[in-house]
C-alpha atoms as a PDB file:
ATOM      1  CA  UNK A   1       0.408  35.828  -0.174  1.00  0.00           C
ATOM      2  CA  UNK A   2       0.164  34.384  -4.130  1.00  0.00           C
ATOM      3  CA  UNK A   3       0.631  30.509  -3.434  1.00  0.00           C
ATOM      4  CA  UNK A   4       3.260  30.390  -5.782  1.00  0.00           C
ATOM      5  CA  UNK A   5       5.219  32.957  -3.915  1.00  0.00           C
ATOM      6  CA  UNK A   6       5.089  31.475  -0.783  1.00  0.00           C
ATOM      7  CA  UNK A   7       6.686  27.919  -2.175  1.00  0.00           C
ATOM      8  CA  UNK A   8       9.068  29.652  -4.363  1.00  0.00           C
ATOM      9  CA  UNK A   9      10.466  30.882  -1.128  1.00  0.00           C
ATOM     10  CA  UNK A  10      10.348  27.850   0.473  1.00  0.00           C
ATOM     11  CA  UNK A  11      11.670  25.854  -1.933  1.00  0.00           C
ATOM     12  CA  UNK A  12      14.653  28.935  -1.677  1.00  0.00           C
ATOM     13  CA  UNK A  13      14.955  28.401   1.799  1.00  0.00           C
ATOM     14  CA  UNK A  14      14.731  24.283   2.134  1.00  0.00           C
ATOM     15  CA  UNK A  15      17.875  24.485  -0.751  1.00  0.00           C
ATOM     16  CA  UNK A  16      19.919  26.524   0.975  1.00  0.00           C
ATOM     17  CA  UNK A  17      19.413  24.496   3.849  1.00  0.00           C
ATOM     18  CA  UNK A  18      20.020  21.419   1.758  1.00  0.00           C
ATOM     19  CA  UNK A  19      23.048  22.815  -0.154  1.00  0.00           C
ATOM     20  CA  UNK A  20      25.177  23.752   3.385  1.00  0.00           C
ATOM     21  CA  UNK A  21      24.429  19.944   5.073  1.00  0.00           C
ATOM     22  CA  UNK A  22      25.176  18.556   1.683  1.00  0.00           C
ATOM     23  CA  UNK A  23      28.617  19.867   2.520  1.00  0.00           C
ATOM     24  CA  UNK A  24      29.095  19.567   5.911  1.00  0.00           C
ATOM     25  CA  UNK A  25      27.135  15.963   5.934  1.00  0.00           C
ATOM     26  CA  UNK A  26      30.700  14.417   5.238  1.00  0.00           C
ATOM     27  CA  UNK A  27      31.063  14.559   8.825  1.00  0.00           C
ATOM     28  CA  UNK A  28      28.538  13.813   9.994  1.00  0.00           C
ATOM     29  CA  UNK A  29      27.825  10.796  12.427  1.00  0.00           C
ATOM     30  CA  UNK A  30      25.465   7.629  11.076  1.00  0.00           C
ATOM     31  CA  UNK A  31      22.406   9.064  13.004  1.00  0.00           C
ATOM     32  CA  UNK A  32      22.912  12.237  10.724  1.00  0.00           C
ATOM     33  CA  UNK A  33      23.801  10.078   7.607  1.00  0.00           C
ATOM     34  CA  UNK A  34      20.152   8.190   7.998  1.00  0.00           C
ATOM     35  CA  UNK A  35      18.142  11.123   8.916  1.00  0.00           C
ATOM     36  CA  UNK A  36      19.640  12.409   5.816  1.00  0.00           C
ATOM     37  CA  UNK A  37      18.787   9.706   3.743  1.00  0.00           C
ATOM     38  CA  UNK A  38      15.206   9.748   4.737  1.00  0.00           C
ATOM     39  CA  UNK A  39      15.202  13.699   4.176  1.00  0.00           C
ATOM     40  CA  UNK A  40      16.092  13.260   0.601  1.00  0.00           C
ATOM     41  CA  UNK A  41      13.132  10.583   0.004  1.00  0.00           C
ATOM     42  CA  UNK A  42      11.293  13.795   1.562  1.00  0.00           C
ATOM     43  CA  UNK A  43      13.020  16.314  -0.722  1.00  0.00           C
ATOM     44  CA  UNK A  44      12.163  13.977  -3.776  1.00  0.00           C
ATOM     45  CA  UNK A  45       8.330  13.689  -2.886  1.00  0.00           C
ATOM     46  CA  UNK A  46       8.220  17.757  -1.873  1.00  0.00           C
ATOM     47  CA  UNK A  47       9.760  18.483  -5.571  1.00  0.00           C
ATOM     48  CA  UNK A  48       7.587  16.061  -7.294  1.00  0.00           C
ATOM     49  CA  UNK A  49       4.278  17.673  -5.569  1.00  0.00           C
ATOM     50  CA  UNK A  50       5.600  20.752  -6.859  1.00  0.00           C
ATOM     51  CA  UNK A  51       5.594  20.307 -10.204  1.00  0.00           C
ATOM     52  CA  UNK A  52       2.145  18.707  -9.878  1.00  0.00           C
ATOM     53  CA  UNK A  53       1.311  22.626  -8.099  1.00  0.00           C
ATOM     54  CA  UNK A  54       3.057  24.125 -10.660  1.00  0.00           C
ATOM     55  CA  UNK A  55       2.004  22.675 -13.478  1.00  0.00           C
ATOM     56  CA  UNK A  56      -1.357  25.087 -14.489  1.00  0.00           C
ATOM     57  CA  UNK A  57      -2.537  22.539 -17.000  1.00  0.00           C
ATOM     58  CA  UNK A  58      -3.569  20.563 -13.975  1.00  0.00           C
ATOM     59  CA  UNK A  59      -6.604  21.270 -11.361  1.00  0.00           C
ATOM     60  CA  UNK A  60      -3.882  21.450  -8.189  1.00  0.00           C
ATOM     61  CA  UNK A  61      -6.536  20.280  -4.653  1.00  0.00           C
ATOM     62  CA  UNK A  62      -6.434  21.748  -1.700  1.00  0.00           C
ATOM     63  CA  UNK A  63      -5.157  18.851   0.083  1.00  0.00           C
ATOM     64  CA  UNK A  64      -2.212  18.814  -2.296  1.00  0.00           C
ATOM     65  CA  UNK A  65      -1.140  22.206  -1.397  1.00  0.00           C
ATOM     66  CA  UNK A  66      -1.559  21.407   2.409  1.00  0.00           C
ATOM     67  CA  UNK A  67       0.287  17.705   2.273  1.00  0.00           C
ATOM     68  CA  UNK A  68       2.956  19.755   0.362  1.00  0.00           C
ATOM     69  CA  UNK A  69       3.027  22.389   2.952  1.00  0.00           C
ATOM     70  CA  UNK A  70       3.472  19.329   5.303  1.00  0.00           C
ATOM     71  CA  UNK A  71       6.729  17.846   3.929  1.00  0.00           C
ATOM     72  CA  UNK A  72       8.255  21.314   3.578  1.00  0.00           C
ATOM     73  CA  UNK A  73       7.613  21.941   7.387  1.00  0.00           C
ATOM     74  CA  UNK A  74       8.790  18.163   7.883  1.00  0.00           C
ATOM     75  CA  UNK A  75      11.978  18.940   5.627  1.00  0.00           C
ATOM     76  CA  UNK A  76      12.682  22.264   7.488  1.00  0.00           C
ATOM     77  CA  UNK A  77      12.553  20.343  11.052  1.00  0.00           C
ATOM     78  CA  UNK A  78      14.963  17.352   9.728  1.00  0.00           C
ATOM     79  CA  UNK A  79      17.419  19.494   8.123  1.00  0.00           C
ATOM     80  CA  UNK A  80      17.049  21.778  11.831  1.00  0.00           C
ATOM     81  CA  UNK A  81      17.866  18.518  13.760  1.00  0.00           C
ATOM     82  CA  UNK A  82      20.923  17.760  11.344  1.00  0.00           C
ATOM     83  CA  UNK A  83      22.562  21.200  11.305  1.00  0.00           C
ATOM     84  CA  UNK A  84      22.181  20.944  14.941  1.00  0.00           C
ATOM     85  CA  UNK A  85      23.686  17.735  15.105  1.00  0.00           C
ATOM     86  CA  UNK A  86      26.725  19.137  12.883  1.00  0.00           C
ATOM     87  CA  UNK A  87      27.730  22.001  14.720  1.00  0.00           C
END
């Protein structure tokens, strides 16, 4: 799969994810609230690796694209453990 494909759709997924707790977070207890908090420090650094990724001007490492692939999976997980926590 083209590398740039496979984050597109990741970054499709982890924003859909982000949009619906965004709206339901509200609710949410202060264990929820600070797990949020620290997912959006992780949303920040997965967007900022991204551009680096997507920027072709720029030589992108292999260890970029795998500590990128890292936060998404981290992201995914936290915003798991929060929807759970919301239902």
């Amino acid at each position: 799969m083209d590398i740039q494909k496979e984050f597109d759709e990741l970054t499709d997924t982890l924003k859909q994810q982000r949009d619906k707790i965004e709206v339901q977070i509200h609710l949410a207890n202060m264990d929820a609230k600070d797990e949020w908090h620290k997912g959006e420090e992780k949303w920040g650094e997965f967007i900022d690796a991204l551009g680096v990724i997507a920027d072709d001007s720029k030589e992108t490492s292999a260890e970029l694209i795998h500590a990128t692939k890292v936060i998404g999976d981290e992201l995914k997980e936290t915003y798991s453990r929060i929807s759970e926590r919301l239902k």
